[in-house]
C-alpha atoms as a PDB file:
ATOM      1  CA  UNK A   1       0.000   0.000   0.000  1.00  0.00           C
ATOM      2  CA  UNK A   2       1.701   3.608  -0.950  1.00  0.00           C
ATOM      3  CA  UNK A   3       1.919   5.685   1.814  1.00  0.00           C
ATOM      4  CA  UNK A   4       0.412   9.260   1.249  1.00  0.00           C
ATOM      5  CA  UNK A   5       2.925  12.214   0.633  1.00  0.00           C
ATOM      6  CA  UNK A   6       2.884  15.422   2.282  1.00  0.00           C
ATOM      7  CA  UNK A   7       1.766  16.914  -0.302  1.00  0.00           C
ATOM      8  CA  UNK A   8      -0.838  14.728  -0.884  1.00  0.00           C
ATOM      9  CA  UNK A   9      -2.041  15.372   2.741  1.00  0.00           C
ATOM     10  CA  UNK A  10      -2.306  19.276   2.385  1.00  0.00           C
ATOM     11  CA  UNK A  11      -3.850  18.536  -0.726  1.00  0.00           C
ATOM     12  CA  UNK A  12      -7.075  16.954   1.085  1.00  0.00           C
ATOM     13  CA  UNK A  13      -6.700  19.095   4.349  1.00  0.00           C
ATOM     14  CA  UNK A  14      -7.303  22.114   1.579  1.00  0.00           C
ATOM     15  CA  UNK A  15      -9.855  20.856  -0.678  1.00  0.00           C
ATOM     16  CA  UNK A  16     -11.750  19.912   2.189  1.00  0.00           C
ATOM     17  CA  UNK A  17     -11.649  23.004   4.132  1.00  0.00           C
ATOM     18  CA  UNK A  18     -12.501  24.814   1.392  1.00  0.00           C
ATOM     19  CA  UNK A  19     -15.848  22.342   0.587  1.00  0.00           C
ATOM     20  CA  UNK A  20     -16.670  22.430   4.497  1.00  0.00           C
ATOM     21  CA  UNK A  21     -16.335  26.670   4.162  1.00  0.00           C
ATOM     22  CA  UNK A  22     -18.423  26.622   0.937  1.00  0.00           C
ATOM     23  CA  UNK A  23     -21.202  24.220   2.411  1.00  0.00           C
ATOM     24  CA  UNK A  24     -21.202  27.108   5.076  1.00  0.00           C
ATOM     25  CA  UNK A  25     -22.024  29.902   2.806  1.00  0.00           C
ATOM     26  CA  UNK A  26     -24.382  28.154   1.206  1.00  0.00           C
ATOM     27  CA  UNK A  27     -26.284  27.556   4.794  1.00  0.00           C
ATOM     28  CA  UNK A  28     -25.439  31.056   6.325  1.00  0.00           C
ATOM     29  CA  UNK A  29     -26.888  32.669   2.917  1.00  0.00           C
ATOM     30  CA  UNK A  30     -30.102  30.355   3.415  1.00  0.00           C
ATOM     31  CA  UNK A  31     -30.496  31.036   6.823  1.00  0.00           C
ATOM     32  CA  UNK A  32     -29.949  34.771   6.359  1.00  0.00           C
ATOM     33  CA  UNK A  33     -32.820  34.665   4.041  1.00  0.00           C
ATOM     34  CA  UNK A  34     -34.884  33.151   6.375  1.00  0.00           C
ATOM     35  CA  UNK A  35     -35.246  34.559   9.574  1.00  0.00           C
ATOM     36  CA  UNK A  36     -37.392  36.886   9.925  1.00  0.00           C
ATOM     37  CA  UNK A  37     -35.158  38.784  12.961  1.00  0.00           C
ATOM     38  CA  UNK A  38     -32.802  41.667  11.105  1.00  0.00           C
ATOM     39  CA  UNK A  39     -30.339  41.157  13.923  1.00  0.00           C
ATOM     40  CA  UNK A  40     -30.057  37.395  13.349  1.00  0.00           C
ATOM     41  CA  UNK A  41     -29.852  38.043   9.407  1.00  0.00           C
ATOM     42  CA  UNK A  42     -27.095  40.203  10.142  1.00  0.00           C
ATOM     43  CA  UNK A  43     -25.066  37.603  11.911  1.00  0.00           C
ATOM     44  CA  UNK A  44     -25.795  34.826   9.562  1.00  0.00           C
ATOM     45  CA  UNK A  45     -24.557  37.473   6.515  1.00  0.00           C
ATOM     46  CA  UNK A  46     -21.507  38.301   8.731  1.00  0.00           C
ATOM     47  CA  UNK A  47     -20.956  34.239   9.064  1.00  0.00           C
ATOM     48  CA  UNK A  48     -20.967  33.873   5.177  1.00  0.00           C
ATOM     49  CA  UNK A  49     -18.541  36.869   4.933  1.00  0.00           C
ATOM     50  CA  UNK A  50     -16.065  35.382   7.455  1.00  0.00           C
ATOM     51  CA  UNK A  51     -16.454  31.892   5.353  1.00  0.00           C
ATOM     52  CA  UNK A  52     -16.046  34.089   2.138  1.00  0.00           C
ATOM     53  CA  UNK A  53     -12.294  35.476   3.685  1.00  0.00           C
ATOM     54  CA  UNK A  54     -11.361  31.996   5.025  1.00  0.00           C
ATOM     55  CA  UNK A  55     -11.701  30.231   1.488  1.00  0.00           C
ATOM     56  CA  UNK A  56     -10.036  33.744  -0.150  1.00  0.00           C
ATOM     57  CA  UNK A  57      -7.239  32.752   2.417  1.00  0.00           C
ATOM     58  CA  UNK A  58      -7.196  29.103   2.254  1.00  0.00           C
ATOM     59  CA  UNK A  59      -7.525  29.430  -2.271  1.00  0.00           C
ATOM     60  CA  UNK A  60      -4.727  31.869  -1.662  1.00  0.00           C
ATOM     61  CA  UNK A  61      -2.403  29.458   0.662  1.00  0.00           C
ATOM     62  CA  UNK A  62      -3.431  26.637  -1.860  1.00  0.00           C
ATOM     63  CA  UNK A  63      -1.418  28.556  -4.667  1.00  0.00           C
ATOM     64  CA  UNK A  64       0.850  29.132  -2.558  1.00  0.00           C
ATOM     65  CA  UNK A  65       1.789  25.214  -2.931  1.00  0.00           C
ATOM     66  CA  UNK A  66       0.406  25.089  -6.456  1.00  0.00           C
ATOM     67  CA  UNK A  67      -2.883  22.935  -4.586  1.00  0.00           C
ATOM     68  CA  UNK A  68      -5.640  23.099  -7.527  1.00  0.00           C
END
């Protein structure tokens, strides 16, 4: 069995923090949508914006170590 490289490793620890920060978006943006309290819309929006930076940073650390 072939053991799993380094770079092999960062390349699932990426891709999947980047689908788990996505799938956040997507539920922060629904939820946002959906409550009728403007206060609790406002925190769900600010969720999906801090999700937004994360994958900006994570894409940007991903390049970094030519990740696609």
């Amino acid at each position: 069995m072939r053991k799993l490289t380094e770079k092999d490793l960062m390349n699932n620890a990426f891709k999947t923090a980047v689908g788990r920060e996505e799938r956040f978006i997507s539920k922060y943006f629904f939820w946002s949508k959906r409550v009728r309290d403007k206060e609790l819309a406002a925190l769900f929006s600010d969720f999906a914006v801090a999700s937004r930076s994360r994958v900006a940073k994570i894409k940007k650390e991903m390049n970094k170590y030519n990740i696609k």
